[in-house]
PDB file of N, CA and C in Angstrom:
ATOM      1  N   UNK A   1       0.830  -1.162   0.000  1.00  0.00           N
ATOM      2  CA  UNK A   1       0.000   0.000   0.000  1.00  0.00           C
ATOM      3  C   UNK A   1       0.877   1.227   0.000  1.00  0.00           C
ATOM      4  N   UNK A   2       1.297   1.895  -0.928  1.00  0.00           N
ATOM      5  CA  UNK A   2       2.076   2.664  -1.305  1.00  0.00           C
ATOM      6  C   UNK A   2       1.285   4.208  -1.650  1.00  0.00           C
ATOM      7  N   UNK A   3       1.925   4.924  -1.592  1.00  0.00           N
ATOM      8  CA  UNK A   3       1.754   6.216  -1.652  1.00  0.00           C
ATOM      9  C   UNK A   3       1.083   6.589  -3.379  1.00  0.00           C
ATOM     10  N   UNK A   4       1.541   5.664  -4.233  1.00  0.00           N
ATOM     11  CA  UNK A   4       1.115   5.917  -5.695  1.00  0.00           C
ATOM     12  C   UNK A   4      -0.183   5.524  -6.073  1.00  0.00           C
ATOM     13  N   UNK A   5      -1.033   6.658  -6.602  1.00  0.00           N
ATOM     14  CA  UNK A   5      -2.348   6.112  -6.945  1.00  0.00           C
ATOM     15  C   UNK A   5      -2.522   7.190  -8.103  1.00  0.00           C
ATOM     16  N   UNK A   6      -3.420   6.506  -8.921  1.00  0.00           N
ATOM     17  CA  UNK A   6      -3.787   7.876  -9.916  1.00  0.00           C
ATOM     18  C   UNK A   6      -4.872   8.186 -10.007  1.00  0.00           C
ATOM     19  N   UNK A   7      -5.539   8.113  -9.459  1.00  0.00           N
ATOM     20  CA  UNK A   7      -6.888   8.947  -9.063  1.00  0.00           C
ATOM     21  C   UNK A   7      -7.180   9.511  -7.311  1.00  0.00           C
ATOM     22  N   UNK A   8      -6.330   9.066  -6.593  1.00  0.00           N
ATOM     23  CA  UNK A   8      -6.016   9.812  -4.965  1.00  0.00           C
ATOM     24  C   UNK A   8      -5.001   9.457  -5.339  1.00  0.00           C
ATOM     25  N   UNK A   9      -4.047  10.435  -4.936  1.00  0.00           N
ATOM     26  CA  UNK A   9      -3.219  10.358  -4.122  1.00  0.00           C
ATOM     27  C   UNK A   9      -3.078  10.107  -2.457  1.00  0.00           C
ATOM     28  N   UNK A  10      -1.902   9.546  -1.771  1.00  0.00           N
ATOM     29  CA  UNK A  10      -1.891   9.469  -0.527  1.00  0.00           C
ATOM     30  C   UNK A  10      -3.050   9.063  -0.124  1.00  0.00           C
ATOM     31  N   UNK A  11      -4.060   8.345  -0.488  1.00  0.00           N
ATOM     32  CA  UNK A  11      -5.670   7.962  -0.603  1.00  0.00           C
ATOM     33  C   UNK A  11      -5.122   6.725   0.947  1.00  0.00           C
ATOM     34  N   UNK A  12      -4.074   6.239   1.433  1.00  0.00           N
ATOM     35  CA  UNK A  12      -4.080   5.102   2.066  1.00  0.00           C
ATOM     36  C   UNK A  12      -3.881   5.804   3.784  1.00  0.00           C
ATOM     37  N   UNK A  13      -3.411   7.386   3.488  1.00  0.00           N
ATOM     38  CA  UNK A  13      -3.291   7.536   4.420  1.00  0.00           C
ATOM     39  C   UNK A  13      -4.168   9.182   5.015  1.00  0.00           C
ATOM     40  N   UNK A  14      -4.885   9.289   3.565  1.00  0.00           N
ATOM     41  CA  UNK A  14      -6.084  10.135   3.658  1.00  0.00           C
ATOM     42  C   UNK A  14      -7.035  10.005   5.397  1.00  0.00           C
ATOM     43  N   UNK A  15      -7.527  11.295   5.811  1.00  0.00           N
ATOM     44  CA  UNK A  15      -8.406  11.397   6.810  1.00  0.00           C
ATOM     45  C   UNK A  15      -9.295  10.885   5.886  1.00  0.00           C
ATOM     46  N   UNK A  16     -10.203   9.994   6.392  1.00  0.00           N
ATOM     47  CA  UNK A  16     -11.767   9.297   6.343  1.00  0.00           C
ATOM     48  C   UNK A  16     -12.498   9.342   7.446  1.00  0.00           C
ATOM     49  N   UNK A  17     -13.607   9.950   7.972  1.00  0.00           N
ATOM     50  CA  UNK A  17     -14.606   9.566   8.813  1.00  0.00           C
ATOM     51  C   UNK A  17     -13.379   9.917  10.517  1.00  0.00           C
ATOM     52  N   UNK A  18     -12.565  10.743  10.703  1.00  0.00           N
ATOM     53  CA  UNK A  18     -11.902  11.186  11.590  1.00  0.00           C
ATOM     54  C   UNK A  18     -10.332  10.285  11.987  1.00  0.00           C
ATOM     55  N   UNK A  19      -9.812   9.193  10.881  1.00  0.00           N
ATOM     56  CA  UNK A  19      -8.977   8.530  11.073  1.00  0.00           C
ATOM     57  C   UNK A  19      -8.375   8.453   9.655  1.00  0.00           C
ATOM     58  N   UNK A  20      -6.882   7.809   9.666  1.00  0.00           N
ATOM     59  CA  UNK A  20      -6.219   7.560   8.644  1.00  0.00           C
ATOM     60  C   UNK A  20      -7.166   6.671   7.754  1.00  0.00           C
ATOM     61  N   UNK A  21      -7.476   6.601   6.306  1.00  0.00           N
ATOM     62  CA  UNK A  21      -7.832   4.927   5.551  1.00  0.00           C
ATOM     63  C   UNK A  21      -7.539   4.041   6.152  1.00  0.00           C
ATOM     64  N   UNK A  22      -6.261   3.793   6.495  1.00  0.00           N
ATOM     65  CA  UNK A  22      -5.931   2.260   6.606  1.00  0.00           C
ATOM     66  C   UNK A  22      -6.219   2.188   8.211  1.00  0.00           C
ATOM     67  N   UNK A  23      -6.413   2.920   9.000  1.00  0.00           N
ATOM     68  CA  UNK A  23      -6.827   2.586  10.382  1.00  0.00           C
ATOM     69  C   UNK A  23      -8.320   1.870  10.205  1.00  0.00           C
ATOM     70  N   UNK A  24      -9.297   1.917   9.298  1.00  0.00           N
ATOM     71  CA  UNK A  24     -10.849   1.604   9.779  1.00  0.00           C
ATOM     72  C   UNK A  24      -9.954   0.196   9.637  1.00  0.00           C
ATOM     73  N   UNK A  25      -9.195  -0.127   8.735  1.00  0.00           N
ATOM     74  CA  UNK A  25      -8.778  -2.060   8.557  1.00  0.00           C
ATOM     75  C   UNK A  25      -8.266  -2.515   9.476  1.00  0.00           C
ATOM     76  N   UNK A  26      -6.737  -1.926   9.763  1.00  0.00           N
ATOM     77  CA  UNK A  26      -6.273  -2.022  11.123  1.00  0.00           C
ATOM     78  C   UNK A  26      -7.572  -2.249  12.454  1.00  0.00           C
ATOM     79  N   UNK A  27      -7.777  -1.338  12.682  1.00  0.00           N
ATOM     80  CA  UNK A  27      -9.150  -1.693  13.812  1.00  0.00           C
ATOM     81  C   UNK A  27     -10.036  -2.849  13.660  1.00  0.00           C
ATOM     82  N   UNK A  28     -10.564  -2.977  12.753  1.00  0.00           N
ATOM     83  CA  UNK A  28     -11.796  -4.233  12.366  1.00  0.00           C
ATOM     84  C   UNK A  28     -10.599  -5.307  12.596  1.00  0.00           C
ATOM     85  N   UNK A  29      -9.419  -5.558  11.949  1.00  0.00           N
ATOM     86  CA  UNK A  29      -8.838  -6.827  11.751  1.00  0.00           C
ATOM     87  C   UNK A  29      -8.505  -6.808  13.642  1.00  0.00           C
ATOM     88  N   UNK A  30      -7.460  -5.883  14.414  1.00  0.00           N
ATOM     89  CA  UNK A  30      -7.591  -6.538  15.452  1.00  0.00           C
ATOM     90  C   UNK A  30      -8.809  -6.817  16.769  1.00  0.00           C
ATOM     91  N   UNK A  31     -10.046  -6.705  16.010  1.00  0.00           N
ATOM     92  CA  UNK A  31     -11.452  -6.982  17.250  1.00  0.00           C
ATOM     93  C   UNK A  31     -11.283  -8.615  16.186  1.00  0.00           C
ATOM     94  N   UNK A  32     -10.877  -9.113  15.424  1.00  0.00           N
ATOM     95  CA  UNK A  32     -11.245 -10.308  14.868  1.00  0.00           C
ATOM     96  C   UNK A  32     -10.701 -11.434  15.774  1.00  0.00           C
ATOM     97  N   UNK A  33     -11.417 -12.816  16.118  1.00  0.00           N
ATOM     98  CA  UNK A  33     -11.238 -13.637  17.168  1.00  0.00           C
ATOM     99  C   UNK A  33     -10.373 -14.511  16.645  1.00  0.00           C
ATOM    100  N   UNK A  34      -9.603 -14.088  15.026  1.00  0.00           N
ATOM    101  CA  UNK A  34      -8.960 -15.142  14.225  1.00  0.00           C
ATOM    102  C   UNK A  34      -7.431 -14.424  13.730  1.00  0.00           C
ATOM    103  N   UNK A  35      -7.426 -13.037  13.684  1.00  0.00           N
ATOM    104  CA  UNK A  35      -6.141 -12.477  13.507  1.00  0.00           C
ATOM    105  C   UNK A  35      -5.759 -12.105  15.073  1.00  0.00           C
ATOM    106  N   UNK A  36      -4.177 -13.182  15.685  1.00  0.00           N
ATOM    107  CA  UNK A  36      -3.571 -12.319  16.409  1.00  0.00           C
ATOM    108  C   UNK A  36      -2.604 -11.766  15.996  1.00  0.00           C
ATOM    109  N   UNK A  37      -2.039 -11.637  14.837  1.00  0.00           N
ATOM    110  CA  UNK A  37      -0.836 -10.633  14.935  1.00  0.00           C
ATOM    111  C   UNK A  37      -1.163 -10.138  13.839  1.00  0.00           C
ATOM    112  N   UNK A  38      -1.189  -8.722  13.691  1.00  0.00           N
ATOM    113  CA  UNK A  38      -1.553  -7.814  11.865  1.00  0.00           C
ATOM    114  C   UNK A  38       0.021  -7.369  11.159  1.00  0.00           C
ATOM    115  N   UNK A  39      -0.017  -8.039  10.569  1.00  0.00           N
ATOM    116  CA  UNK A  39       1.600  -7.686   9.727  1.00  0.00           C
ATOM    117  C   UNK A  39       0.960  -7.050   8.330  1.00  0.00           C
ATOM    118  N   UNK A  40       1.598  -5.773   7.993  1.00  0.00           N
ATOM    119  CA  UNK A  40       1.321  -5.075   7.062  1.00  0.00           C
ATOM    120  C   UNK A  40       2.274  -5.003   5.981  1.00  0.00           C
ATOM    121  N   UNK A  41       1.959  -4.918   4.774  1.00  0.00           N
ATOM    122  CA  UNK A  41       2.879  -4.897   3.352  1.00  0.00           C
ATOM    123  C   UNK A  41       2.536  -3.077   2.724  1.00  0.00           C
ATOM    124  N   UNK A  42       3.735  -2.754   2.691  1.00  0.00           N
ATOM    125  CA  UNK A  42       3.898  -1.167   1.930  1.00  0.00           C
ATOM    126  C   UNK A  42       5.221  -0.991   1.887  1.00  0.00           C
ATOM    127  N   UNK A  43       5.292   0.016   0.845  1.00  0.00           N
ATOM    128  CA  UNK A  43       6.966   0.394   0.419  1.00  0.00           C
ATOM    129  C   UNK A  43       7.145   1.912   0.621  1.00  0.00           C
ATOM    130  N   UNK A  44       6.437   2.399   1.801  1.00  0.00           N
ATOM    131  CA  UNK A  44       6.692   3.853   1.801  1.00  0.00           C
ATOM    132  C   UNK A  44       6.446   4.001   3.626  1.00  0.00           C
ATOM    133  N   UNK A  45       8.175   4.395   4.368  1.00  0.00           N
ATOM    134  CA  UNK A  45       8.501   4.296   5.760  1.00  0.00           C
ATOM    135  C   UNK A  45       7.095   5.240   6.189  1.00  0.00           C
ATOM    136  N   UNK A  46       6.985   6.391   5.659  1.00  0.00           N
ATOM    137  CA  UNK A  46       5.711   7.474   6.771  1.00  0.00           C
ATOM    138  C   UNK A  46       4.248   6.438   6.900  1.00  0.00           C
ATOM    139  N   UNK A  47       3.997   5.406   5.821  1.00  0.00           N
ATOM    140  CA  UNK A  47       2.589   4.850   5.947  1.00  0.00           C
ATOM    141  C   UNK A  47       2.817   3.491   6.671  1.00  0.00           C
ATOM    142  N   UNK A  48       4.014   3.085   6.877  1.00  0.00           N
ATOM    143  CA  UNK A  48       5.159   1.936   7.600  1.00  0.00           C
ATOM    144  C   UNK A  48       4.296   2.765   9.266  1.00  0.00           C
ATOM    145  N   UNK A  49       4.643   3.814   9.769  1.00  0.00           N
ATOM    146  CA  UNK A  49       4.717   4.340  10.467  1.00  0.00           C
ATOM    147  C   UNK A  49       3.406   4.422  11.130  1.00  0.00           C
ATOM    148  N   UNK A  50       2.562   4.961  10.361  1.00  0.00           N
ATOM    149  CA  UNK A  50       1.130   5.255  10.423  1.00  0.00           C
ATOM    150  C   UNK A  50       0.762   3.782  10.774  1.00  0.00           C
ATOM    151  N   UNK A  51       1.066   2.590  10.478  1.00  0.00           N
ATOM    152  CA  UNK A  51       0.507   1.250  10.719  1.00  0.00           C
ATOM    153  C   UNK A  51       0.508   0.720  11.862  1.00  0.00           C
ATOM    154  N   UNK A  52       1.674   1.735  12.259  1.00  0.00           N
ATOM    155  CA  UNK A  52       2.490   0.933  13.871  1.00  0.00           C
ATOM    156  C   UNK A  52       1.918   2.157  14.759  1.00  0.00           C
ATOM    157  N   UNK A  53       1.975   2.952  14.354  1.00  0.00           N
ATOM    158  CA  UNK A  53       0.999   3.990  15.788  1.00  0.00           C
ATOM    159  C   UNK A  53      -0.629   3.730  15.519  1.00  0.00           C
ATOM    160  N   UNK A  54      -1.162   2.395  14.378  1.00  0.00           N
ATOM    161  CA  UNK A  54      -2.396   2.004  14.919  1.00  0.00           C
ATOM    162  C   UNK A  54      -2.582   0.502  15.226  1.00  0.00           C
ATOM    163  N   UNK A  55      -1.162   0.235  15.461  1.00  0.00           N
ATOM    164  CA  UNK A  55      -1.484  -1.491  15.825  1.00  0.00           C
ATOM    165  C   UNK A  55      -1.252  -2.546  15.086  1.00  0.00           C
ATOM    166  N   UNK A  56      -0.325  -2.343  13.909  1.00  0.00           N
ATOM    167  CA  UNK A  56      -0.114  -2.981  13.525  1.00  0.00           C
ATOM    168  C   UNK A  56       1.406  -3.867  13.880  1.00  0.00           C
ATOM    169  N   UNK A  57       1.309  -5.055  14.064  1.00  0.00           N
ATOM    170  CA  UNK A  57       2.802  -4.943  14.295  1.00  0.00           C
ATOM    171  C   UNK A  57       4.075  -4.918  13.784  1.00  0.00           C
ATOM    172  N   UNK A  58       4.132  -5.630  12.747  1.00  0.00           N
ATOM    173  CA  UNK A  58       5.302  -5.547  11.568  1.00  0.00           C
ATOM    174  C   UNK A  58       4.897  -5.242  10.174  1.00  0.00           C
ATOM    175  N   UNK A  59       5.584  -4.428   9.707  1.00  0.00           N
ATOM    176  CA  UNK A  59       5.533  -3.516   8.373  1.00  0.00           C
ATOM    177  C   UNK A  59       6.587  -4.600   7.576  1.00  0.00           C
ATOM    178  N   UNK A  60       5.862  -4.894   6.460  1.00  0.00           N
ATOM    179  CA  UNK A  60       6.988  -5.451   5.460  1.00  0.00           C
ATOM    180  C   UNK A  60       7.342  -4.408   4.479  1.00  0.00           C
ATOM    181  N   UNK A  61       8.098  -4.446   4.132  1.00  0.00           N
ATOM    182  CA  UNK A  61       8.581  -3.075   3.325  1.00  0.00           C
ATOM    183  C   UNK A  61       9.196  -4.060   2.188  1.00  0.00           C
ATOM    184  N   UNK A  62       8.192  -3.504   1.005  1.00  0.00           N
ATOM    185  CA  UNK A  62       8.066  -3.705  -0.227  1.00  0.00           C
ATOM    186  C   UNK A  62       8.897  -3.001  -1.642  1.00  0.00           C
ATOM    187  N   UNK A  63       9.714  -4.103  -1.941  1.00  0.00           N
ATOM    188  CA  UNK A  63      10.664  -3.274  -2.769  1.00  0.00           C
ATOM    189  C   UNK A  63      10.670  -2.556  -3.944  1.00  0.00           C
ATOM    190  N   UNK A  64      10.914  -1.982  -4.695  1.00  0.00           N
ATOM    191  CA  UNK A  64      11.071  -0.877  -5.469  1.00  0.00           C
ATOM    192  C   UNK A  64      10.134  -1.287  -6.318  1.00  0.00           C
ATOM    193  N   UNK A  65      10.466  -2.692  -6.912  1.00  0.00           N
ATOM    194  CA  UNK A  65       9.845  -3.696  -8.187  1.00  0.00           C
ATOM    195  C   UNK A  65       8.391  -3.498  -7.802  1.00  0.00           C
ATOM    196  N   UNK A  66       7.610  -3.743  -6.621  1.00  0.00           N
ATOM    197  CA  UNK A  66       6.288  -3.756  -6.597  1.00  0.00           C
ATOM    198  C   UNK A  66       5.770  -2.254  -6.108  1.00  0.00           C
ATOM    199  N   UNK A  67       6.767  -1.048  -6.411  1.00  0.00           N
ATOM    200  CA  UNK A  67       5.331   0.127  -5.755  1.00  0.00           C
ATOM    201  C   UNK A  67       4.469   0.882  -7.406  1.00  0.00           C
ATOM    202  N   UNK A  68       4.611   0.297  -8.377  1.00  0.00           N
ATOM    203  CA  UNK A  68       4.016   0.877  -9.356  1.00  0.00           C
ATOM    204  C   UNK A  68       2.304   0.293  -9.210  1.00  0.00           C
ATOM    205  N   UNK A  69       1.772   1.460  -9.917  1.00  0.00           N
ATOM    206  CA  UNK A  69       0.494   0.971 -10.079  1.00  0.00           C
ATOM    207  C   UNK A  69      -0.074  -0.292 -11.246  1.00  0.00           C
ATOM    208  N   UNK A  70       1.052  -0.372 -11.420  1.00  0.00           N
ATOM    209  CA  UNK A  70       1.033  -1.395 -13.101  1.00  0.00           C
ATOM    210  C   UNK A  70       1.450  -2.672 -12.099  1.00  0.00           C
ATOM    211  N   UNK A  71       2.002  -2.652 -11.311  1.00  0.00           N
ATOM    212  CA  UNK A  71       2.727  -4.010  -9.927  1.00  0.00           C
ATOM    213  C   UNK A  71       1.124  -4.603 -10.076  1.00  0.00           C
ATOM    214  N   UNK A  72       1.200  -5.932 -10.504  1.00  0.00           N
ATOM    215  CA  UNK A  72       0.197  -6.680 -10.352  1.00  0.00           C
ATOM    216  C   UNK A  72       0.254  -6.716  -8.521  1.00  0.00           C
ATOM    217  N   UNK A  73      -1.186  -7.196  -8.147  1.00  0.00           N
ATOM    218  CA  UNK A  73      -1.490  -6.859  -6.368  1.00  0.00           C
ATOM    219  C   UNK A  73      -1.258  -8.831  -6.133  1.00  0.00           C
ATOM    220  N   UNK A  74      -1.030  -9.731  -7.159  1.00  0.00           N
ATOM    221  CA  UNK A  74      -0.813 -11.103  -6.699  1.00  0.00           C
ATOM    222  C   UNK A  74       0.947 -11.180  -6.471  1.00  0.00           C
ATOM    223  N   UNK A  75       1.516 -10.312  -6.990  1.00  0.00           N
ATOM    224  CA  UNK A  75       2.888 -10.552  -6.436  1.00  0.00           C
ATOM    225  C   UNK A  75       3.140  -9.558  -5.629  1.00  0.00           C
ATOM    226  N   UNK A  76       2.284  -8.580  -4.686  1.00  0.00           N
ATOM    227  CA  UNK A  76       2.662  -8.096  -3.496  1.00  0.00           C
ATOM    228  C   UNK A  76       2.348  -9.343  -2.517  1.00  0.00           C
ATOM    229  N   UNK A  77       1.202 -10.039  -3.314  1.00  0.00           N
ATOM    230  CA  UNK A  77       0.960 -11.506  -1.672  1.00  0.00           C
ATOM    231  C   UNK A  77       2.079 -12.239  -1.826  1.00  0.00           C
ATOM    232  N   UNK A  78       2.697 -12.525  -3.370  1.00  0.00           N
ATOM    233  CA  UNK A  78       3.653 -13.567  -3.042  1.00  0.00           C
ATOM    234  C   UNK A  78       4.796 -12.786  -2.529  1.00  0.00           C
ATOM    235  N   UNK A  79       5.125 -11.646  -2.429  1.00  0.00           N
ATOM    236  CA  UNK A  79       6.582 -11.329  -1.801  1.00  0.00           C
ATOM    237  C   UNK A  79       6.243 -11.187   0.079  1.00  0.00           C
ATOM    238  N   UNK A  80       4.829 -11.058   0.516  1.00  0.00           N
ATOM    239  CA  UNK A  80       4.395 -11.401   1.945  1.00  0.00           C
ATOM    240  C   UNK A  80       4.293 -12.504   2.075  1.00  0.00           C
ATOM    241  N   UNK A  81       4.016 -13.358   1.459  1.00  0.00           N
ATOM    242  CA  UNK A  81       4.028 -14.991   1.464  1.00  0.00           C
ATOM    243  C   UNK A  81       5.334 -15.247   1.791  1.00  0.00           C
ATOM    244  N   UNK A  82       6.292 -14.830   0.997  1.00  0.00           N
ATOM    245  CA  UNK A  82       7.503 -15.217   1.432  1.00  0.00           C
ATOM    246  C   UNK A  82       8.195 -15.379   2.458  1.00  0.00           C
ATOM    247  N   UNK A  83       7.864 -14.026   3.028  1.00  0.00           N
ATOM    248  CA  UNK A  83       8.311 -13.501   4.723  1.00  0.00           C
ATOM    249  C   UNK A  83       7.454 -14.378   5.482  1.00  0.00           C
ATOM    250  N   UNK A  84       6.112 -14.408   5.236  1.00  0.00           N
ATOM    251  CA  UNK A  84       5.073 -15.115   6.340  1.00  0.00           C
ATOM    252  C   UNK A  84       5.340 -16.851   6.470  1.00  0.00           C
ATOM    253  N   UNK A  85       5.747 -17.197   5.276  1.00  0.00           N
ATOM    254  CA  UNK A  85       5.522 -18.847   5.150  1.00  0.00           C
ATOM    255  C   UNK A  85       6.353 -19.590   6.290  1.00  0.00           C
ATOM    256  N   UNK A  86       7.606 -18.257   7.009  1.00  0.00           N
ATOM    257  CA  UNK A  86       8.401 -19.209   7.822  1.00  0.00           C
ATOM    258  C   UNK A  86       7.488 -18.489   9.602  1.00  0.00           C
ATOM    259  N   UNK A  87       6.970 -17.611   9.273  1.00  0.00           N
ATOM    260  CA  UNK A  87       6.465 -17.450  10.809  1.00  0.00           C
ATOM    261  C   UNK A  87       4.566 -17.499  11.171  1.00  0.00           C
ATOM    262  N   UNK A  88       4.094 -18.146  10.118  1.00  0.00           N
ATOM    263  CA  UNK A  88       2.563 -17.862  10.400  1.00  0.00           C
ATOM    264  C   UNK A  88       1.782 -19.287   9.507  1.00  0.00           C
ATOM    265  N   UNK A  89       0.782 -19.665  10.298  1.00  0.00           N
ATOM    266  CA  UNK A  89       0.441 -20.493   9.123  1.00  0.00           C
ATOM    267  C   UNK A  89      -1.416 -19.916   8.705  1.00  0.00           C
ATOM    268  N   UNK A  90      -2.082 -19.251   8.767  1.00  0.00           N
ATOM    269  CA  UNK A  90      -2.805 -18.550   7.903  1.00  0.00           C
ATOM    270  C   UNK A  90      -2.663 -16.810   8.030  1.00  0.00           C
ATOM    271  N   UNK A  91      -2.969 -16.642   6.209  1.00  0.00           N
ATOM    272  CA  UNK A  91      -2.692 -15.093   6.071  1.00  0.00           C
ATOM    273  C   UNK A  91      -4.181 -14.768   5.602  1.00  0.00           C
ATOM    274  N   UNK A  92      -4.955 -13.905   6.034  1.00  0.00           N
ATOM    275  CA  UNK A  92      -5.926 -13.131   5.776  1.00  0.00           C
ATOM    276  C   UNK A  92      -5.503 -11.749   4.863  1.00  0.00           C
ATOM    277  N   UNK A  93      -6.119 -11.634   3.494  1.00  0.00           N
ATOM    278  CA  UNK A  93      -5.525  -9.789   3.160  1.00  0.00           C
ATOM    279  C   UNK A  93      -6.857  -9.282   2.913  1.00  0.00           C
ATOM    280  N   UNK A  94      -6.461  -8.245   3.799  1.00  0.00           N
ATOM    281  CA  UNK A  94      -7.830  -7.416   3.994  1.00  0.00           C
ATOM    282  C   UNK A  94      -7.104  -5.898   2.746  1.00  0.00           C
ATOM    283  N   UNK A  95      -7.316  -4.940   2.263  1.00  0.00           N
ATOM    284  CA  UNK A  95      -7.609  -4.101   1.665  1.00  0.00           C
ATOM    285  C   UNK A  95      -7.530  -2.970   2.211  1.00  0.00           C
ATOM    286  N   UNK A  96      -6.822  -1.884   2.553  1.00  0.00           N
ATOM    287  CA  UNK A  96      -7.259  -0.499   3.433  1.00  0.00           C
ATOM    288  C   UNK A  96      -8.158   0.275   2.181  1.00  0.00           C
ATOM    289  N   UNK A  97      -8.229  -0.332   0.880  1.00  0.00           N
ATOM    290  CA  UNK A  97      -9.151   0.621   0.479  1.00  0.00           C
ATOM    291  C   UNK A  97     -10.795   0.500   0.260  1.00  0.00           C
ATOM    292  N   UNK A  98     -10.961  -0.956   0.641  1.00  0.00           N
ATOM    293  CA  UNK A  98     -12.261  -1.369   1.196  1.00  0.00           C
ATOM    294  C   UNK A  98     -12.408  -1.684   3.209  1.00  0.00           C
ATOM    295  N   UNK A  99     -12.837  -0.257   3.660  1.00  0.00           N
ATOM    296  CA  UNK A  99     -12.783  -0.011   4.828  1.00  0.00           C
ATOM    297  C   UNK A  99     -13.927  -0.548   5.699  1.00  0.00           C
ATOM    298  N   UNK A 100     -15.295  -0.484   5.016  1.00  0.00           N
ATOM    299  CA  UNK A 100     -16.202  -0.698   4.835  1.00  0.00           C
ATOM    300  C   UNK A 100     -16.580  -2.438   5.382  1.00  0.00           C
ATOM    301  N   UNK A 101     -15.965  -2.869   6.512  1.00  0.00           N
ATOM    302  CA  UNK A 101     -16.098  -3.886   6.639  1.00  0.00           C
ATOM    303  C   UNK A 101     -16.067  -4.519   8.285  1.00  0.00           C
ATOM    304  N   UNK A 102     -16.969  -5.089   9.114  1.00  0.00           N
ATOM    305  CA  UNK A 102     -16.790  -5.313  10.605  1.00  0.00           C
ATOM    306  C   UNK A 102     -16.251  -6.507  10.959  1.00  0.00           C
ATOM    307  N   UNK A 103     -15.825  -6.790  12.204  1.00  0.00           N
ATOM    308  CA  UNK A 103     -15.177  -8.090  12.191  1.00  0.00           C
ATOM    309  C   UNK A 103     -15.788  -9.217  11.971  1.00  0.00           C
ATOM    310  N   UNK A 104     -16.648  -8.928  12.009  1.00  0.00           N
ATOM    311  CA  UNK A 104     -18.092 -10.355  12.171  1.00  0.00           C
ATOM    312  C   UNK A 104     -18.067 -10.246  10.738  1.00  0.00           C
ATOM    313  N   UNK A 105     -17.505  -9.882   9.434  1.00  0.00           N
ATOM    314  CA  UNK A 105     -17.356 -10.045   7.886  1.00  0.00           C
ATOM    315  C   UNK A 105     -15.986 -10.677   8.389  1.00  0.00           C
ATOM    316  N   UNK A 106     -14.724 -10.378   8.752  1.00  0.00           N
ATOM    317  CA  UNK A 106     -13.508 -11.114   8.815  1.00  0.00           C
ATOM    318  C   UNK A 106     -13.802 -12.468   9.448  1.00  0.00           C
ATOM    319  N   UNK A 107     -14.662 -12.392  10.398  1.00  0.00           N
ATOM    320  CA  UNK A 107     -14.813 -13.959  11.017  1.00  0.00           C
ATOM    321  C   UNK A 107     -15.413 -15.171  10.131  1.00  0.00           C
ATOM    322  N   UNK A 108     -16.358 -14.148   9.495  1.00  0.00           N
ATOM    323  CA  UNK A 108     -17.008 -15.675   8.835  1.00  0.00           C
ATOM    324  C   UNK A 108     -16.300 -16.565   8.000  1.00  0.00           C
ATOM    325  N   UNK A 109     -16.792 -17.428   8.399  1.00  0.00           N
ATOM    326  CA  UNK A 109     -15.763 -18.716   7.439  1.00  0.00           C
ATOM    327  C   UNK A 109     -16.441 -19.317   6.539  1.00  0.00           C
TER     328      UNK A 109
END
């Protein structure tokens, strides 16, 4: 979740509804009875930042190759897959740009 968009800009770390975007996700994912640890994927340190003063705990920082908007979004999972496959065994990806969502939508199975 990178700073590049072409229709918002900075859209990930835009005020919405009195909070950053990516905080309504952050929040919903940790009330969920199935995510304990929220590890986040972005290639830009200030929205790295913004993740961890709302709870997130580890920022993967995404390399150069994936911050274009042309970066297909299946090889940002496989370069988090990578990192995750040796410390987690399920990954949930939630979206900060579909905010719009309560935990009781993350829970259902």
């Amino acid at each position: 979740m990178g700073r590049g968009s072409k229709c918002l800009p900075n859209k990930n770390i835009k005020t919405f509804l009195g909070k950053p975007l990516i905080a309504w996700t952050i929040d919903q994912a940790k009330k969920s009875k199935y995510i304990d640890k929220l590890i986040v994927s972005t290639n830009d340190e200030e929205i790295a930042k913004i993740f961890i003063e709302h709870g997130a705990n580890i920022p993967i920082m995404r390399p150069e190759t994936l911050e274009g908007d042309d970066s297909p979004v299946y090889e940002t999972i496989l370069h988090a897959l990578s990192y995750l496959e040796e410390h987690d065994d399920v990954v949930v990806m939630l979206e900060c740009t579909s905010p719009m969502r309560y935990k009781e939508d993350i829970d259902k199975r």
